[in-house]
Protein backbone atom coordinates (compact mmCIF):
# COMPACT_ATOMS: atom_id res chain seq x y z
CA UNK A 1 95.36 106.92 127.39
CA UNK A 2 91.67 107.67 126.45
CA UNK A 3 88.85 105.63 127.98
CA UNK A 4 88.40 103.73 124.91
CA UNK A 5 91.50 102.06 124.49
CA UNK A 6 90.85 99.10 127.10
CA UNK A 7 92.40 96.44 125.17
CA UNK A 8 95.34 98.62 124.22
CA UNK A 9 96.03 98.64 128.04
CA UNK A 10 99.30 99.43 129.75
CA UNK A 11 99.45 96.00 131.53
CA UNK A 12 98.35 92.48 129.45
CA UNK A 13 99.17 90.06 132.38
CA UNK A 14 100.10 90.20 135.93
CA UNK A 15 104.10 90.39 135.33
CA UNK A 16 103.33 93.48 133.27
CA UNK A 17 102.63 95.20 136.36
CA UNK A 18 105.55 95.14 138.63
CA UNK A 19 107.83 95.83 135.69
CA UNK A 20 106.05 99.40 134.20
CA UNK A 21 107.77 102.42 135.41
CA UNK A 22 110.40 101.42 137.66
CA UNK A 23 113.09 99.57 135.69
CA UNK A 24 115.07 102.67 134.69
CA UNK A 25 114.17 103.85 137.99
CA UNK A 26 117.24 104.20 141.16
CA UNK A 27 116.97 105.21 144.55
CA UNK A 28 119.83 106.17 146.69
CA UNK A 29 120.92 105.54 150.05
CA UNK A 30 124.08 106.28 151.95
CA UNK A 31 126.22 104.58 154.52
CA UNK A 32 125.71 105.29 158.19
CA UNK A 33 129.90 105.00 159.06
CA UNK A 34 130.58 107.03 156.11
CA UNK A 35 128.39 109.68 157.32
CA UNK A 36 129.89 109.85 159.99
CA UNK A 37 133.28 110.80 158.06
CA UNK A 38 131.47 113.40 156.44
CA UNK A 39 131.63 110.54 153.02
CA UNK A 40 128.57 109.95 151.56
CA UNK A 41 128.43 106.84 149.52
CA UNK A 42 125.30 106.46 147.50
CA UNK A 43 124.30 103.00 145.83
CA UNK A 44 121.64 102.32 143.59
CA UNK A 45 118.96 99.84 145.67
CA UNK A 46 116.64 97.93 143.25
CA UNK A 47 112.58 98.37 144.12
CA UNK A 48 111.77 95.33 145.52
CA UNK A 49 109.37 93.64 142.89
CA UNK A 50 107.63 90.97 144.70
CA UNK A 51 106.62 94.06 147.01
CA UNK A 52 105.75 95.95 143.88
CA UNK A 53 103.29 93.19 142.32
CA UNK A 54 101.34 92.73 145.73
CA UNK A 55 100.52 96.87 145.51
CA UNK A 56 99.62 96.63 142.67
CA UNK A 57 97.60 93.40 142.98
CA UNK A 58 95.89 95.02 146.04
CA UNK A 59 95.07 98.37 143.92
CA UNK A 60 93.50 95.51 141.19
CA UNK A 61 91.51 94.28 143.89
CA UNK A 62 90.39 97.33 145.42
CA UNK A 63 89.36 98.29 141.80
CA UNK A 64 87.29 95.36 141.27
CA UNK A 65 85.51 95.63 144.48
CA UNK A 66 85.13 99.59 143.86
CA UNK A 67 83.23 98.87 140.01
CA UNK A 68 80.91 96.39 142.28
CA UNK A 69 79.44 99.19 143.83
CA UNK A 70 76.19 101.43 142.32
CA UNK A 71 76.88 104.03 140.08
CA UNK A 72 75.78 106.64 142.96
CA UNK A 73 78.27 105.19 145.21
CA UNK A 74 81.31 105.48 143.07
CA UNK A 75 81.03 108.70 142.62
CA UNK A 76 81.34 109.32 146.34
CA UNK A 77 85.57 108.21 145.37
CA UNK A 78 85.23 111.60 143.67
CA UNK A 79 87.98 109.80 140.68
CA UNK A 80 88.79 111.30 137.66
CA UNK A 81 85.87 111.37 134.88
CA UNK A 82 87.76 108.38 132.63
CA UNK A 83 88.25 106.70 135.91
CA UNK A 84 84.57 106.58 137.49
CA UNK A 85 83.39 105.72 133.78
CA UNK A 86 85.38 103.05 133.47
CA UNK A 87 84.95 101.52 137.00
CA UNK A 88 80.78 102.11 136.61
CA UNK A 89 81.80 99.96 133.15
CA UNK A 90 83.54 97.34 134.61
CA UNK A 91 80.29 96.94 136.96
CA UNK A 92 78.38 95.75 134.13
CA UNK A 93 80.34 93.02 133.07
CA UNK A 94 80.77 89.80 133.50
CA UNK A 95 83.85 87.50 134.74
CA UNK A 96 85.87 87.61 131.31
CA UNK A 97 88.64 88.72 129.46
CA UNK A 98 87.17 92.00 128.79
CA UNK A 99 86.95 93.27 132.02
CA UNK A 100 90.28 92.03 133.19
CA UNK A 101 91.95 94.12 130.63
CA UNK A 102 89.69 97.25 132.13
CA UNK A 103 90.19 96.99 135.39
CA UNK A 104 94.25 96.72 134.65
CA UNK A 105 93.56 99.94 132.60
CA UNK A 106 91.91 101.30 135.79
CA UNK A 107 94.78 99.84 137.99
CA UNK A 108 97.44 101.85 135.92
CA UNK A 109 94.97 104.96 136.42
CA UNK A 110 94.67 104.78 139.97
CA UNK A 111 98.15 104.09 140.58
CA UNK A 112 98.89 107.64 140.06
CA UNK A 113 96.21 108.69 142.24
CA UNK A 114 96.61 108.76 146.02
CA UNK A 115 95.39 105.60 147.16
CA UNK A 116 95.04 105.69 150.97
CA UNK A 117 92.97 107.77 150.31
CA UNK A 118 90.85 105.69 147.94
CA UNK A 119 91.63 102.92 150.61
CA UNK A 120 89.86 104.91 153.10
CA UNK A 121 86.78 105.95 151.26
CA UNK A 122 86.02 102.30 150.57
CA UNK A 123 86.89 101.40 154.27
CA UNK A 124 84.14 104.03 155.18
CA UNK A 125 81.49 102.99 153.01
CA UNK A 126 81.65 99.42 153.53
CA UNK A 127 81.76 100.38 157.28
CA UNK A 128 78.14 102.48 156.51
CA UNK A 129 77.11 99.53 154.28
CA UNK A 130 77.34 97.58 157.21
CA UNK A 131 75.77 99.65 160.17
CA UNK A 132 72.72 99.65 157.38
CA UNK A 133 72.42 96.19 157.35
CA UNK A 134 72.72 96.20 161.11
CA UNK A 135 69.86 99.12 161.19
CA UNK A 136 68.02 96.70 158.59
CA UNK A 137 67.88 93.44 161.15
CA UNK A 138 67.25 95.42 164.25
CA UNK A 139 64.31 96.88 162.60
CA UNK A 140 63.04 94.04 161.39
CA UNK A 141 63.07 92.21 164.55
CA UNK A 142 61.57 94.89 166.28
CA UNK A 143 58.58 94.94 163.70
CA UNK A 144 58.21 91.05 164.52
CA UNK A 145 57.91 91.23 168.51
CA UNK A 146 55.68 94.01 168.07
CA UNK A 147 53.40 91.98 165.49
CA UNK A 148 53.87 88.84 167.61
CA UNK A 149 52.02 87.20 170.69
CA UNK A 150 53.95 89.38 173.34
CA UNK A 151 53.31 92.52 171.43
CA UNK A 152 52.46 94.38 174.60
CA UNK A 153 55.27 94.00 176.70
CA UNK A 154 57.56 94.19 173.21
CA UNK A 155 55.77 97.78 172.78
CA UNK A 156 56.93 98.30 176.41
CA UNK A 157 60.60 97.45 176.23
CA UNK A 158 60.88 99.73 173.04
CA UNK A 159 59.34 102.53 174.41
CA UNK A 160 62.02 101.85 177.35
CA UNK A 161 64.51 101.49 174.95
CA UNK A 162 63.70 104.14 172.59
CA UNK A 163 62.06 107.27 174.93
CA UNK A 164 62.06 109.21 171.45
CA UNK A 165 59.92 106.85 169.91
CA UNK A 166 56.14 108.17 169.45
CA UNK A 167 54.08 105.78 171.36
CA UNK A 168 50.69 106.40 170.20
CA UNK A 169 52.01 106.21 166.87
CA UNK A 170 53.18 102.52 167.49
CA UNK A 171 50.53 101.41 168.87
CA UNK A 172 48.32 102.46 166.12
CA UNK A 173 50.37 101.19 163.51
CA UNK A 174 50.65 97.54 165.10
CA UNK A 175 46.82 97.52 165.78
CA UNK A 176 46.80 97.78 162.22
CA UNK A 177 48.75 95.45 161.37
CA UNK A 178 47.36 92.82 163.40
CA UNK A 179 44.37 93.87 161.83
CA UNK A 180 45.29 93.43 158.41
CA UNK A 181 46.77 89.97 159.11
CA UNK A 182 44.00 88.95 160.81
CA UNK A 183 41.58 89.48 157.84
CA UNK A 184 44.70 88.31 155.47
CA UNK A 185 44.69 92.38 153.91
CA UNK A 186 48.18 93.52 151.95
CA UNK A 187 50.43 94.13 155.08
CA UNK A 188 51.08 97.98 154.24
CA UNK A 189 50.62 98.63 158.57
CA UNK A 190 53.61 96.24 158.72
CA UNK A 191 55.20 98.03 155.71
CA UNK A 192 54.79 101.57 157.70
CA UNK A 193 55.84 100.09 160.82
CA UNK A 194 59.15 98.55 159.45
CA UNK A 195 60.01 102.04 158.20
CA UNK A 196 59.25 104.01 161.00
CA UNK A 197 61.34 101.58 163.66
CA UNK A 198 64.29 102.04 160.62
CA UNK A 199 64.04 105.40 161.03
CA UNK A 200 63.63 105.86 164.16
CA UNK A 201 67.14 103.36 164.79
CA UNK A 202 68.91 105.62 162.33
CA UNK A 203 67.87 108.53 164.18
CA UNK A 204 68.73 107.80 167.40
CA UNK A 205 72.21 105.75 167.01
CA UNK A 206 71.11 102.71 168.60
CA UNK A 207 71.52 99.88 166.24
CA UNK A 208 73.09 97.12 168.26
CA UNK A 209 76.89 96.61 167.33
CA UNK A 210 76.37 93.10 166.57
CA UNK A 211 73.20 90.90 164.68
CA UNK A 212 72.58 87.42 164.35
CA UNK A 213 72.92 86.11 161.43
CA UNK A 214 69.51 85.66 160.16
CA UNK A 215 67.65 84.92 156.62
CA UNK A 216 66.21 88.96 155.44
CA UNK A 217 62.37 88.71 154.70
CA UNK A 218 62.02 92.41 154.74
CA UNK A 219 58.38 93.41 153.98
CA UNK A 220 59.71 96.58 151.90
């Protein structure tokens, strides 16, 4: 099926899905006691379809969640070409018929793809999105002890904290700062300040393994 066919899609509505490839299909499995005799009776056992329709309802999800994601991160899923295209597609969409059929198309692709594997890639990313965010508040609250009255003894505890952490460099860069608050100057100190404590976070492993929940006013 080429990329281009969306609405010709393999699945039109959720039922679609648990039925496509596995009516004709039979699995076998044999009787313990007749083992035993050396008799092997095989019966046909009928994929369980409620089962079915939650995979693949799970692989929908993933799929939507997956085309939310920037172009650049998608392609870290290393998918097929017609896959990534159509999930970086999807993306730019809104919530509407259209995409629905696409993302089914895109369901039906991945389906023959190994999905743990997918599964895991997403797990991982979200799990890096995440320590970000938590590098992202830690920073932040950093740059606002060290710009607030107790600046000293914040400058202290970091330095404590943080033996990597160039000292002289700080305290130049939240002089500034102070400075160019003071005379009510662009805050680019405060800027350069927020990126070196980000950096110097990242570097070292220390973001904190939980955050407050707090309102992001980022001076980036």
């Amino acid at each position: 099926m080429k990329h281009e066919d969306y609405d010709d899609a393999e699945f039109e509505d959720e039922d679609d899905f648990e039925d496509d490839g596995y009516d004709d299909r039979t699995q076998f499995a044999y009787d313990d006691e007749a083992e035993e005799e050396d008799e092997v009776e095989y019966y046909a056992v009928r994929p369980n379809k409620t089962r079915i329709k939650k995979e693949i309802a799970a692989i929908f999800a993933m799929a939507e969640e997956i085309s939310a994601l920037a172009p650049a991160h998608i392609a870290e899923f290393e998918l097929p070409e017609n896959i990534e295209k159509a999930l970086c597609d999807a993306g730019k969409m809104g919530r509407n018929a259209a995409k629905k059929r696409l993302l089914k198309y895109i369901t039906g692709q991945m389906r023959e793809l190994d999905v743990d594997a997918i599964r895991e890639k997403l797990a991982r990313l979200k799990n890096r999105s995440a320590h970000g965010v938590r590098e992202h508040h830690q920073a932040e609250r950093w740059r606002d002890q060290l710009l607030g009255e107790a600046g000293n003894a914040a400058l202290t505890q970091l330095v404590s904290e943080f033996p990597e952490a160039d000292t002289q460099h700080l305290r130049q860069l939240q002089r500034n700062a102070l400075k160019e608050a003071k005379e009510a100057k662009p805050p680019k100190s405060a800027r350069l300040l927020y990126k070196y404590l980000k950096q110097l976070i990242s570097d070292t492993g220390h973001s904190a393994a939980t955050e407050d929940a707090e309102p992001e006013h980022d001076l980036d």
